[in-house]
N, C-alpha and C. Protein backbone atom coordinates (compact mmCIF):
# COMPACT_ATOMS: atom_id res chain seq x y z
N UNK A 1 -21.32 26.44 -2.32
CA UNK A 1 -20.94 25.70 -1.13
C UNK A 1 -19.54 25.11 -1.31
N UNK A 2 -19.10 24.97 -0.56
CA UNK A 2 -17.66 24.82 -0.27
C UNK A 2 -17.10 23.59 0.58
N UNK A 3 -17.06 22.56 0.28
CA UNK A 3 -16.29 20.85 0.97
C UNK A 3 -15.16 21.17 0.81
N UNK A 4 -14.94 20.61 2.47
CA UNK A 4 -13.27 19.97 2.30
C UNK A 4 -13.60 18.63 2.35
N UNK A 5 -12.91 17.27 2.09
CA UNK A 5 -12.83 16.09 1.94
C UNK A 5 -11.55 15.70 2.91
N UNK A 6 -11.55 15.27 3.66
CA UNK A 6 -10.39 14.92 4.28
C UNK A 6 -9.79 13.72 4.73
N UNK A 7 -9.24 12.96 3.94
CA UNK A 7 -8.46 11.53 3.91
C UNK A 7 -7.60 11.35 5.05
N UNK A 8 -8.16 10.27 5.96
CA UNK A 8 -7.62 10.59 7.05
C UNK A 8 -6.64 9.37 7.59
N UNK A 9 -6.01 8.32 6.95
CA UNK A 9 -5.14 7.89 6.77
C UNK A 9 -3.69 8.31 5.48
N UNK A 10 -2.97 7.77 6.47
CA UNK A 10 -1.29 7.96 5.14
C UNK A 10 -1.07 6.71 4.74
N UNK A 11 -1.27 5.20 5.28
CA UNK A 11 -1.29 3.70 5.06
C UNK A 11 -0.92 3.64 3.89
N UNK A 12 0.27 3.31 3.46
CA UNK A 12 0.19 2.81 1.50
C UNK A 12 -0.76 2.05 1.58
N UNK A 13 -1.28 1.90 0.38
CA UNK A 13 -2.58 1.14 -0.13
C UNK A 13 -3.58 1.34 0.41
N UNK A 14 -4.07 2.23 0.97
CA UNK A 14 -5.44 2.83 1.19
C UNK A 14 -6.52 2.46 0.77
N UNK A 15 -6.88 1.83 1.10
CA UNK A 15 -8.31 1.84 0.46
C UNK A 15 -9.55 2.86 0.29
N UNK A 16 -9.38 3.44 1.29
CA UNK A 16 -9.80 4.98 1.63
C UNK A 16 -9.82 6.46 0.65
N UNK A 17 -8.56 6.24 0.20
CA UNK A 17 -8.34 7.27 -1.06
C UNK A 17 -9.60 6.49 -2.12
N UNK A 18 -9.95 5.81 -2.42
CA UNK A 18 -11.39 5.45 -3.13
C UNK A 18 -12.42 6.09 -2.87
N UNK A 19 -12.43 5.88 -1.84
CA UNK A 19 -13.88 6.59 -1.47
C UNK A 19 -13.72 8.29 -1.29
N UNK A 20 -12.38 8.59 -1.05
CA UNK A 20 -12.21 10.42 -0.61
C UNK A 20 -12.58 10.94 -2.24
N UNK A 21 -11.97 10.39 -2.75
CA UNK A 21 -11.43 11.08 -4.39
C UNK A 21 -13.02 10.66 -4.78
N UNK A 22 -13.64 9.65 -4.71
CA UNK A 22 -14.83 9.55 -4.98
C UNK A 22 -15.76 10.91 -4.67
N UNK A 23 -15.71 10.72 -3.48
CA UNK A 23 -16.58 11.91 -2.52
C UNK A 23 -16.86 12.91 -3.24
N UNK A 24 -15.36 13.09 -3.49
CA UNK A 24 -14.71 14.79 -3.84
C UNK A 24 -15.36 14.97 -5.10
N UNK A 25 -15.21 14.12 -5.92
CA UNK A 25 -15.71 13.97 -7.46
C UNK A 25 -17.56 14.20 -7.59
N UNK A 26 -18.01 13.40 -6.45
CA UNK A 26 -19.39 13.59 -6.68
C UNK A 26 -19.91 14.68 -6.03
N UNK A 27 -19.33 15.30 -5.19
CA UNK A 27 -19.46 16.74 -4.77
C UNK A 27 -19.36 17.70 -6.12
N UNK A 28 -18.31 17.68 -6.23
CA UNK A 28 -18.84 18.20 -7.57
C UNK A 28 -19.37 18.45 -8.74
N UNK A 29 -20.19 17.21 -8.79
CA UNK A 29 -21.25 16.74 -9.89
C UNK A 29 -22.70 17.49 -9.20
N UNK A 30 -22.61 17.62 -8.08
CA UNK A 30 -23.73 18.19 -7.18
C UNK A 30 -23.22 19.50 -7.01
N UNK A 31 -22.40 20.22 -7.44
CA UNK A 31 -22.63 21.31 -7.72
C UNK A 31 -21.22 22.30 -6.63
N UNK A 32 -21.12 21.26 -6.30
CA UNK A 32 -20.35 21.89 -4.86
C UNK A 32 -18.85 22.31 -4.96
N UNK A 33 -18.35 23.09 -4.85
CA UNK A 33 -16.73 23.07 -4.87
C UNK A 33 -15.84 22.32 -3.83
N UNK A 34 -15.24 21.35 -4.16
CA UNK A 34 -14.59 20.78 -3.35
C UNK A 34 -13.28 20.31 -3.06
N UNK A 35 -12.46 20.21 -2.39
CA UNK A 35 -11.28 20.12 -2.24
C UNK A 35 -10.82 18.70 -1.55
N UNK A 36 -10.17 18.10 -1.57
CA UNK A 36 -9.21 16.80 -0.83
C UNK A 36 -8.61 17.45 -0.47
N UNK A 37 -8.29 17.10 1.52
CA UNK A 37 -6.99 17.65 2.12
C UNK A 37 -6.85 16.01 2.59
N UNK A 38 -5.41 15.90 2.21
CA UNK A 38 -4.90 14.31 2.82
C UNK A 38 -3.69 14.48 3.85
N UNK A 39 -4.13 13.91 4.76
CA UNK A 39 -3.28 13.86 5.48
C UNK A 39 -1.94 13.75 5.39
N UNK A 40 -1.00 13.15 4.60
CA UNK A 40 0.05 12.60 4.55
C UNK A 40 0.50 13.91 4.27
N UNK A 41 0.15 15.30 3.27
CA UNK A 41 0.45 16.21 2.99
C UNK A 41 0.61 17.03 4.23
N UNK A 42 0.26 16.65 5.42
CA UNK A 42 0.51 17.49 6.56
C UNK A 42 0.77 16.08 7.66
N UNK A 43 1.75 15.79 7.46
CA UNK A 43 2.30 14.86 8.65
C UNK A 43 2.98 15.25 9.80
N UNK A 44 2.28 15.63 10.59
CA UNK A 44 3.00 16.42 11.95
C UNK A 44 3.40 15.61 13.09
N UNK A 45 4.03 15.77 14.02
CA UNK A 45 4.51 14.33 14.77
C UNK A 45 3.88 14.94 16.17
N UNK A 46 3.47 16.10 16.68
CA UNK A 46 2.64 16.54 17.70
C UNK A 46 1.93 17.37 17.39
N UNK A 47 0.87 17.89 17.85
CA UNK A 47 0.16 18.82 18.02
C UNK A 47 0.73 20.21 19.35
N UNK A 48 0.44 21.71 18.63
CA UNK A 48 1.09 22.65 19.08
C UNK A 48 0.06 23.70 18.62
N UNK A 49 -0.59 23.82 19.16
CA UNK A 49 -1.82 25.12 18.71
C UNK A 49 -1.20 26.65 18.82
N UNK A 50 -0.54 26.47 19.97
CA UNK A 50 0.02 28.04 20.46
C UNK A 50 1.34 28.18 19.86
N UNK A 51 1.98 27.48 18.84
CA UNK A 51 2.78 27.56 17.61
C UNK A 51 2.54 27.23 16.81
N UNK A 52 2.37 28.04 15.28
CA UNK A 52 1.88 27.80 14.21
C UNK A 52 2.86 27.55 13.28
N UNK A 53 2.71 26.24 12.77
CA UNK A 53 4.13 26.20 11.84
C UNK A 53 2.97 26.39 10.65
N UNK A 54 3.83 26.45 9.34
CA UNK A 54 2.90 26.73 7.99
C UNK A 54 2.32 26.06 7.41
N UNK A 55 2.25 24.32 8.15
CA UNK A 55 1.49 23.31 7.41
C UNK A 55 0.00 23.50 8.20
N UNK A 56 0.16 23.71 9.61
CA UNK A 56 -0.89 24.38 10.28
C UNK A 56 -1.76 25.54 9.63
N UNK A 57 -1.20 26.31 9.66
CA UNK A 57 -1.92 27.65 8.62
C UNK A 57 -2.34 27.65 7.45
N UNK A 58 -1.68 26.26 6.63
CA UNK A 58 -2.46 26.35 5.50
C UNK A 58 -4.09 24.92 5.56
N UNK A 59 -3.90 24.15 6.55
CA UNK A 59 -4.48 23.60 6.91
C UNK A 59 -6.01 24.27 7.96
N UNK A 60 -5.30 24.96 8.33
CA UNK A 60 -6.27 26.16 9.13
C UNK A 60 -6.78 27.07 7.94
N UNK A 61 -6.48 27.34 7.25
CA UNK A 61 -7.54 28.19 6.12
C UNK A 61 -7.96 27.77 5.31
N UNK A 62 -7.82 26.09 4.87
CA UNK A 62 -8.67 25.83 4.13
C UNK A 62 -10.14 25.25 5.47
N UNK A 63 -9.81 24.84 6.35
CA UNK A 63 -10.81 24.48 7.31
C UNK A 63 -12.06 26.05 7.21
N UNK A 64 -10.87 27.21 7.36
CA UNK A 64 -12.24 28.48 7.76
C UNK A 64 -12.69 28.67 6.42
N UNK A 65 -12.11 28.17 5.04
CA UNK A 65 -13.35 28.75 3.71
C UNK A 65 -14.26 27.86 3.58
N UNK A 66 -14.36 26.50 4.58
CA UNK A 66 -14.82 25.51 4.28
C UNK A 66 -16.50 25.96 4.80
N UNK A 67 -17.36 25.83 4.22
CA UNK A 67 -18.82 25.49 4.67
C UNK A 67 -19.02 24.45 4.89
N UNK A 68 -18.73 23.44 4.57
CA UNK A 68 -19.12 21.91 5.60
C UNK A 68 -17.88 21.11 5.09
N UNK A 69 -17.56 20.14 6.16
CA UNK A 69 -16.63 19.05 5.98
C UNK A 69 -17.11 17.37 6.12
N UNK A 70 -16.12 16.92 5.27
CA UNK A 70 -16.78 15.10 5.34
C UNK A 70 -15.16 14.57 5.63
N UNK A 71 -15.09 13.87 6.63
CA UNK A 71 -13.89 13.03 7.13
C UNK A 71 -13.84 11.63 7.13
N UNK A 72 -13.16 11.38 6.11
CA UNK A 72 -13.00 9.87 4.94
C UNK A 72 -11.80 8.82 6.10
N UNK A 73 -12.23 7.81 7.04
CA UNK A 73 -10.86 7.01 7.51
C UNK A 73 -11.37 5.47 7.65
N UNK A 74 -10.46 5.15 8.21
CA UNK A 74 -10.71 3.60 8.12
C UNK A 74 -10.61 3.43 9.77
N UNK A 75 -11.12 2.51 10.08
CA UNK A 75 -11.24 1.88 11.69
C UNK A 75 -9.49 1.44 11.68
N UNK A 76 -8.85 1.68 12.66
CA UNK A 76 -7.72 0.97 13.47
C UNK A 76 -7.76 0.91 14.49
N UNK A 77 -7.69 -0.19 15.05
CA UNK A 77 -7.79 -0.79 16.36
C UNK A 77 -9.07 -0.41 16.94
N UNK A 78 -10.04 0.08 16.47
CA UNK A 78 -11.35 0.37 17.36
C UNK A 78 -11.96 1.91 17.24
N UNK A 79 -10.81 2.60 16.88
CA UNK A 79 -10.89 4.02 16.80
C UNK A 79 -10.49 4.49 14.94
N UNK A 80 -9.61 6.13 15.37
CA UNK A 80 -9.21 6.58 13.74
C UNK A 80 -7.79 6.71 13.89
N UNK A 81 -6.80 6.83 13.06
CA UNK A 81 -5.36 6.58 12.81
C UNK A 81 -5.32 8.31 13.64
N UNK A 82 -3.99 7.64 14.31
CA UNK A 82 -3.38 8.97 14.88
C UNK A 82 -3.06 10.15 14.06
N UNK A 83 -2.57 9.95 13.04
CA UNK A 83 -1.74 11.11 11.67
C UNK A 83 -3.47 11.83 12.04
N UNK A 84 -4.89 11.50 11.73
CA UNK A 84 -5.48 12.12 11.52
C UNK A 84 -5.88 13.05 13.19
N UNK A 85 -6.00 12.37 13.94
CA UNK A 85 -6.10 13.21 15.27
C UNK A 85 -5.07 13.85 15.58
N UNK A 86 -4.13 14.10 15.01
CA UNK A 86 -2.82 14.86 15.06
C UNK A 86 -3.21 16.16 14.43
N UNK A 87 -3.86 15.87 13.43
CA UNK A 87 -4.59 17.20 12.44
C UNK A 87 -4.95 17.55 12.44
N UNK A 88 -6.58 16.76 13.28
CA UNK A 88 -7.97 17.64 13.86
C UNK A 88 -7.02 18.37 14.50
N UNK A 89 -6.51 17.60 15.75
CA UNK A 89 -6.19 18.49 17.38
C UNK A 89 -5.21 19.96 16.89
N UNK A 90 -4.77 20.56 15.72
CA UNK A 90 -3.59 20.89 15.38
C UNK A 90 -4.29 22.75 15.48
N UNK A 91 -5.76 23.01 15.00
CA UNK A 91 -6.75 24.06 15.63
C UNK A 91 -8.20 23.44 16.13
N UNK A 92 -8.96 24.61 16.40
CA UNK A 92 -9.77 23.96 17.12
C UNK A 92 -10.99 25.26 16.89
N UNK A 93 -10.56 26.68 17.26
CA UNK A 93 -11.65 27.43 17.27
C UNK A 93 -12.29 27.19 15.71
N UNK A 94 -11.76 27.15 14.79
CA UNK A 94 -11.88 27.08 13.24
C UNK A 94 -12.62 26.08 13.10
N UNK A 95 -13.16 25.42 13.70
CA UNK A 95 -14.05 24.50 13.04
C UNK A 95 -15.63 24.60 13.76
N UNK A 96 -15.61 25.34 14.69
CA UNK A 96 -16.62 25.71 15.19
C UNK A 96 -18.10 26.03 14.07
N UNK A 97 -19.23 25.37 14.91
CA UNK A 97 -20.11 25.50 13.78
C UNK A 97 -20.26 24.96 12.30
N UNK A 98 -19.08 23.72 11.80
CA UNK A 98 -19.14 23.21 10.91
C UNK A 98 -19.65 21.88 10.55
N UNK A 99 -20.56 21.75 10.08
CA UNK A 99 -21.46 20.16 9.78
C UNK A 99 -20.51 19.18 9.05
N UNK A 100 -20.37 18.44 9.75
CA UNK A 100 -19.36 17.34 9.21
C UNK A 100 -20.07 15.72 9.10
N UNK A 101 -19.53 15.51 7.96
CA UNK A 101 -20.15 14.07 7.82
C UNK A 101 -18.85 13.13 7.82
N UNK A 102 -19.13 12.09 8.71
CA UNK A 102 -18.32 11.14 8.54
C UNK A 102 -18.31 9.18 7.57
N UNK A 103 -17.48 9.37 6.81
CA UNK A 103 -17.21 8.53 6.02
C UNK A 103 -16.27 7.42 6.57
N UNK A 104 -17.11 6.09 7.15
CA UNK A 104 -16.02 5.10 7.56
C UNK A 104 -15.68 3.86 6.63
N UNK A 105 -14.70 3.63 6.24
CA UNK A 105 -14.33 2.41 5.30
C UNK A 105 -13.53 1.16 5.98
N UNK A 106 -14.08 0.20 5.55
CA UNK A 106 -14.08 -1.31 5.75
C UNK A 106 -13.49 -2.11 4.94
N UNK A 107 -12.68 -3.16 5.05
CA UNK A 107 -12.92 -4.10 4.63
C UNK A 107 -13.94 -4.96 4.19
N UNK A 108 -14.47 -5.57 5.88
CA UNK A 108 -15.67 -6.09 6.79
C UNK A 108 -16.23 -5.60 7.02
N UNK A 109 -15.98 -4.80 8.48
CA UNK A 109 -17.03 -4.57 9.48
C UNK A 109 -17.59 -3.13 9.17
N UNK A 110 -17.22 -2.46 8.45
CA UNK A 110 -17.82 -0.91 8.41
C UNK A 110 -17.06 0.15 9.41
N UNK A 111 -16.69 0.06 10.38
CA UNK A 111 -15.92 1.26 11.09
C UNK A 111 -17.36 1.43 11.70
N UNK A 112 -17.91 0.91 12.51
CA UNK A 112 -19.08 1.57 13.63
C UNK A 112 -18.12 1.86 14.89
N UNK A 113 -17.22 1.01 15.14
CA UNK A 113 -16.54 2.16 16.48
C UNK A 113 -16.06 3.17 15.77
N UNK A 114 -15.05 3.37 14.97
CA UNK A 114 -14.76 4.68 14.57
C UNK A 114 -15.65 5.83 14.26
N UNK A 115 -16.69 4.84 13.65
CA UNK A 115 -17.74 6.10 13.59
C UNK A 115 -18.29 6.91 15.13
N UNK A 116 -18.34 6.21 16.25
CA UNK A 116 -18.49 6.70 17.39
C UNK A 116 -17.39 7.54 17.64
N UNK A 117 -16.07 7.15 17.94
CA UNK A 117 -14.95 7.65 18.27
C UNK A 117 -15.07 9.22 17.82
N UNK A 118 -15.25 9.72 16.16
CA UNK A 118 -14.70 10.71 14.98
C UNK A 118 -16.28 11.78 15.82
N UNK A 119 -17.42 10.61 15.90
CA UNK A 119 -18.58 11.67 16.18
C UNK A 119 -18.43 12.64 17.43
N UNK A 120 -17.83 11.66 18.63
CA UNK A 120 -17.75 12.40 19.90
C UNK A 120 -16.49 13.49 19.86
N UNK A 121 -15.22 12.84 19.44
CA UNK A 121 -14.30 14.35 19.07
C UNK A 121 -15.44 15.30 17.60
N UNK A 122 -16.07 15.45 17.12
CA UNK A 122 -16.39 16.38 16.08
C UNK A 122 -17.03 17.46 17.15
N UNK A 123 -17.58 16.54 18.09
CA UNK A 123 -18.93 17.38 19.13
C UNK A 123 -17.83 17.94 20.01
N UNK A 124 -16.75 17.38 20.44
CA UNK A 124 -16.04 18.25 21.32
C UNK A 124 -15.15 19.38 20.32
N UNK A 125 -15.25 19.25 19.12
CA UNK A 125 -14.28 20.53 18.52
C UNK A 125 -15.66 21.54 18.38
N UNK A 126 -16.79 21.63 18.74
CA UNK A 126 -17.72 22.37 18.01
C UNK A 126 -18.28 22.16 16.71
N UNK A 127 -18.56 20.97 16.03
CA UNK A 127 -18.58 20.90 14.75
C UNK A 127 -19.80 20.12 14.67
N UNK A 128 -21.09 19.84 14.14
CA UNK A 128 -21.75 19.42 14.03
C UNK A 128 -21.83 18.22 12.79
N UNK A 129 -21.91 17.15 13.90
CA UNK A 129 -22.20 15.89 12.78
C UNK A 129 -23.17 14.96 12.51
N UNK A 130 -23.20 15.70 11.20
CA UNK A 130 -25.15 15.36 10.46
C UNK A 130 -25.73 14.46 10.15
N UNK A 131 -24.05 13.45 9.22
CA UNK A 131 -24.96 12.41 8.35
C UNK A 131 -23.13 11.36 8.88
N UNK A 132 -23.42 10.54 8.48
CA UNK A 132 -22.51 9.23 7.77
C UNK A 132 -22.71 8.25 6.51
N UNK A 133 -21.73 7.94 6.35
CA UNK A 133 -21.86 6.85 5.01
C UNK A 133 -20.87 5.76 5.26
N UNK A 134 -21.23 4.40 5.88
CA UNK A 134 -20.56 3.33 6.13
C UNK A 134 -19.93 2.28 5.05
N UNK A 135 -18.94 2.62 4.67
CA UNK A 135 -18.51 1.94 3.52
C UNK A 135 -18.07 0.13 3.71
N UNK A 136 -19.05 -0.32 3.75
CA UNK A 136 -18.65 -1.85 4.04
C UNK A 136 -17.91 -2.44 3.19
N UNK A 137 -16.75 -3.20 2.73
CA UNK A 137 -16.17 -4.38 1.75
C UNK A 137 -15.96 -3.21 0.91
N UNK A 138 -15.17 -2.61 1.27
CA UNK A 138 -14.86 -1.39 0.11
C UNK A 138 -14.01 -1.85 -1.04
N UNK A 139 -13.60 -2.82 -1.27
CA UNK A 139 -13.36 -4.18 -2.45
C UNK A 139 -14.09 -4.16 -3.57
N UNK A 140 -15.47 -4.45 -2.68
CA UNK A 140 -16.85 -5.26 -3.78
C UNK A 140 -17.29 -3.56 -4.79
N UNK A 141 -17.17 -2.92 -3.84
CA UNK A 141 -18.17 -1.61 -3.99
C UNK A 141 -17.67 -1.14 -5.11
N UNK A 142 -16.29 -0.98 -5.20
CA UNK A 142 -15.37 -0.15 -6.20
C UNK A 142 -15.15 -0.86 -7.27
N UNK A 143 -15.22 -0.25 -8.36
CA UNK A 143 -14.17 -1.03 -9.21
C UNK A 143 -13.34 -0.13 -9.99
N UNK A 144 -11.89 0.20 -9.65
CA UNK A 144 -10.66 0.98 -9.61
C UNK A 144 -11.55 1.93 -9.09
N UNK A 145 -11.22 3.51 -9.32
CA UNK A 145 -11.95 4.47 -8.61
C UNK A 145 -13.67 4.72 -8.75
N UNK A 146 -14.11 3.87 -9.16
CA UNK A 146 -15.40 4.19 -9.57
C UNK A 146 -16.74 3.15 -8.38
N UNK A 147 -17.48 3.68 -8.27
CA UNK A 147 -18.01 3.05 -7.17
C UNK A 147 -19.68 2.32 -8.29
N UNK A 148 -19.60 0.95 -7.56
CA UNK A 148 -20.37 0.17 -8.45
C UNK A 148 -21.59 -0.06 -8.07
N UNK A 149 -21.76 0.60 -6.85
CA UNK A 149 -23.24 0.12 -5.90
C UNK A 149 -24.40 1.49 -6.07
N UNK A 150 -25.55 0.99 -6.49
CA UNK A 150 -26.15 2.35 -6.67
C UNK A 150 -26.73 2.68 -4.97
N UNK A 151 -26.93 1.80 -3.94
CA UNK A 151 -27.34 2.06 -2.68
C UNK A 151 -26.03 3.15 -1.72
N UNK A 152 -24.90 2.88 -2.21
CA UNK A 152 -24.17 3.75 -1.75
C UNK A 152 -24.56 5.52 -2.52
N UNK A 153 -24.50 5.40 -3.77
CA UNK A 153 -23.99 6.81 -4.40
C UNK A 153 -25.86 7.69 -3.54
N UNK A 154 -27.15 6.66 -3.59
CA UNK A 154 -28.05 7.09 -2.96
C UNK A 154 -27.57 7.97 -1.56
N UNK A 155 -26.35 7.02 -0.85
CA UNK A 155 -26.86 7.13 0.58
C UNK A 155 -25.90 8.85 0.64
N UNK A 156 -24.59 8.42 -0.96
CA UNK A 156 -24.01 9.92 -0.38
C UNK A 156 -24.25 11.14 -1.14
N UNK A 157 -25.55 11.26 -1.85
CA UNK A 157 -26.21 12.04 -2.36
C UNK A 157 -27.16 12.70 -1.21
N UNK A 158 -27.57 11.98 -0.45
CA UNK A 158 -28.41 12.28 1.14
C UNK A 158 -27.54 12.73 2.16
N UNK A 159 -26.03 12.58 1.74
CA UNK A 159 -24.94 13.35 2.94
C UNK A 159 -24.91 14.57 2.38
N UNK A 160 -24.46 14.74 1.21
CA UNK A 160 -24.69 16.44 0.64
C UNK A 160 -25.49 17.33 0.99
N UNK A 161 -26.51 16.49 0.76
CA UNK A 161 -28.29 17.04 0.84
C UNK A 161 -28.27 17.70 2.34
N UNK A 162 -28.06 16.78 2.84
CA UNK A 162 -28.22 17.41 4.34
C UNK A 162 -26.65 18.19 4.82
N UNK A 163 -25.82 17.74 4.46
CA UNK A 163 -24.74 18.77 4.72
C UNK A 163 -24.69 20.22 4.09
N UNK A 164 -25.60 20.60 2.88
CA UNK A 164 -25.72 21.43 2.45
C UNK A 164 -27.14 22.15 3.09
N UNK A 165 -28.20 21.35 3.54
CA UNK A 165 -28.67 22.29 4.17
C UNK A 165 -28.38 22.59 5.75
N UNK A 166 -27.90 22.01 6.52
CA UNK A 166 -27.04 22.98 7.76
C UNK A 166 -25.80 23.51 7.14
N UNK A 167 -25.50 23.58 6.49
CA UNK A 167 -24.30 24.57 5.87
C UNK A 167 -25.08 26.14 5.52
N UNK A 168 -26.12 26.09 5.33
CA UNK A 168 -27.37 27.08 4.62
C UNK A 168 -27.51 27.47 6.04
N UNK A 169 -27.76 26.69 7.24
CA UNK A 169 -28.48 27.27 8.49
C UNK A 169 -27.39 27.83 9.61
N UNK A 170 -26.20 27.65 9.28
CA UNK A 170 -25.26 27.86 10.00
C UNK A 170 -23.96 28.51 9.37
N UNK A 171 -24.55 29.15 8.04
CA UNK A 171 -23.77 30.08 7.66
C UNK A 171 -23.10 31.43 8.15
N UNK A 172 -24.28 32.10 8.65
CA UNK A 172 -24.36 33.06 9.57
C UNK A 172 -23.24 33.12 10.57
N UNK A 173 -23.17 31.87 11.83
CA UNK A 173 -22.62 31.57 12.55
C UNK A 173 -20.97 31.67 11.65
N UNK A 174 -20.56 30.43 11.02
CA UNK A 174 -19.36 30.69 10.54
C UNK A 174 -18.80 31.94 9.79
N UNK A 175 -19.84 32.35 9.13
CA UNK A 175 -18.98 33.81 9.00
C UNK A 175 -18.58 34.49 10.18
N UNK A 176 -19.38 34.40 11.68
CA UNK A 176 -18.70 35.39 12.80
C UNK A 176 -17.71 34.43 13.24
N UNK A 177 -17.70 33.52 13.19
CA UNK A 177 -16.98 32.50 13.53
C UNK A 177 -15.21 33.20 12.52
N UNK A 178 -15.28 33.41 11.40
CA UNK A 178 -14.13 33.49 10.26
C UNK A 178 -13.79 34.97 10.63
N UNK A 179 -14.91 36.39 11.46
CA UNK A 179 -14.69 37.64 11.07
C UNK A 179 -13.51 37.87 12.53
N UNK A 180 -14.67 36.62 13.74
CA UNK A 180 -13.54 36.87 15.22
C UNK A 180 -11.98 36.40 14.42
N UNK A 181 -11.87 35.24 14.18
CA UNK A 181 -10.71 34.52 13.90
C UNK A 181 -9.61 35.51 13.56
N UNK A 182 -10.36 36.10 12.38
CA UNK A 182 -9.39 37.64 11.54
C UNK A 182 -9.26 38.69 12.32
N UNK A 183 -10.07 38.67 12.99
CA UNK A 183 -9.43 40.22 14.36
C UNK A 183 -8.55 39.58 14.99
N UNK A 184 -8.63 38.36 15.18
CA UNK A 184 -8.09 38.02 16.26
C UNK A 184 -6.50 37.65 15.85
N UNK A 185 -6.04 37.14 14.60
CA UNK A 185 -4.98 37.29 14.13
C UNK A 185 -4.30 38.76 13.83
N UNK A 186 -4.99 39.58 13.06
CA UNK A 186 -4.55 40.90 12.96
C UNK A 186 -4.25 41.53 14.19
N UNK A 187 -5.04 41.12 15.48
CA UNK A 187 -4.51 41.76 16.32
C UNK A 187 -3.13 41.30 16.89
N UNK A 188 -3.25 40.29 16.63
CA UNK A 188 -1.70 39.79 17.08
C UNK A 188 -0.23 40.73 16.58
């Protein structure tokens, strides 16, 4: 199985990169191959689908090897930081059929609007979203990169779990999903 991790703020001092690099790390203790895509590495200032520049394309193919995705951000202002909806919006057929879990980080409050916000765009890109993991006082939890709460590592051992099994049920789908994509470039 195959994660992308996707850090969805650029903010110096992130607090967020804790929990992505976390993610990423315990994904692979569970067996999973996984990757961090961070935003800042693709900072685009609009979205342009029907022009592909090459931060797009390489951003677009790690999305189609991906079997499920988890999207790591922090609440701003009520919603998720623009840099990252700049990135979703940047393709769109490519994510079709992919189980995504969303990861919101806090200070305080946890990101429950953002978590609404990230769920209703996932459902409008086609992407199915399975589980969450609400990172409250992401301060207390951590200590440097290491996460200190055993109720969290529970809750994101149960995001795998279930991201890996609709990744199992909707495999099928994304492979026709990856075979149109490739005709559909070659034919170009």
């Amino acid at each position: 199985m195959k994660v992308k991790v996707i850090l969805g703020t650029a903010r110096e001092g992130r607090k967020s990169e804790r929990v992505a690099k976390y993610l990423a790390k315990r994904a692979k203790e569970l067996g999973w191959e996984a990757e961090l895509i961070d935003v800042k590495d693709y900072l685009l200032c609009y979205t342009h689908r029907w022009k592909v520049t090459p931060e797009m394309e390489r951003y677009r193919a790690k999305i189609l090897e991906a079997d499920a995705l988890v999207i790591v951000a922090p609440e701003y202002n009520g919603s998720y930081p623009g840099e990252l909806k700049i990135l979703l919006d940047t393709i769109y057929d490519e994510y079709e059929a992919l189980p995504v879990g969303i990861c919101t980080v806090s200070v305080v409050a946890g990101g429950v609007r953002l978590l609404m916000e990230l769920r209703t765009a996932a459902v409008n890109y086609r992407m199915f979203p399975v589980g969450q993991v609400l990172f409250y006082n992401v301060d207390d939890i951590f200590e440097g990169e290491e996460l200190r709460d055993e109720k969290y590592e529970e809750r994101v051992e149960r995001l795998f779990r279930t991201l890996e099994k609709y990744a199992r049920a909707l495999r099928a789908i994304r492979e026709e999903v990856r075979e149109k994509l490739r005709e559909k470039t070659e034919g170009v």
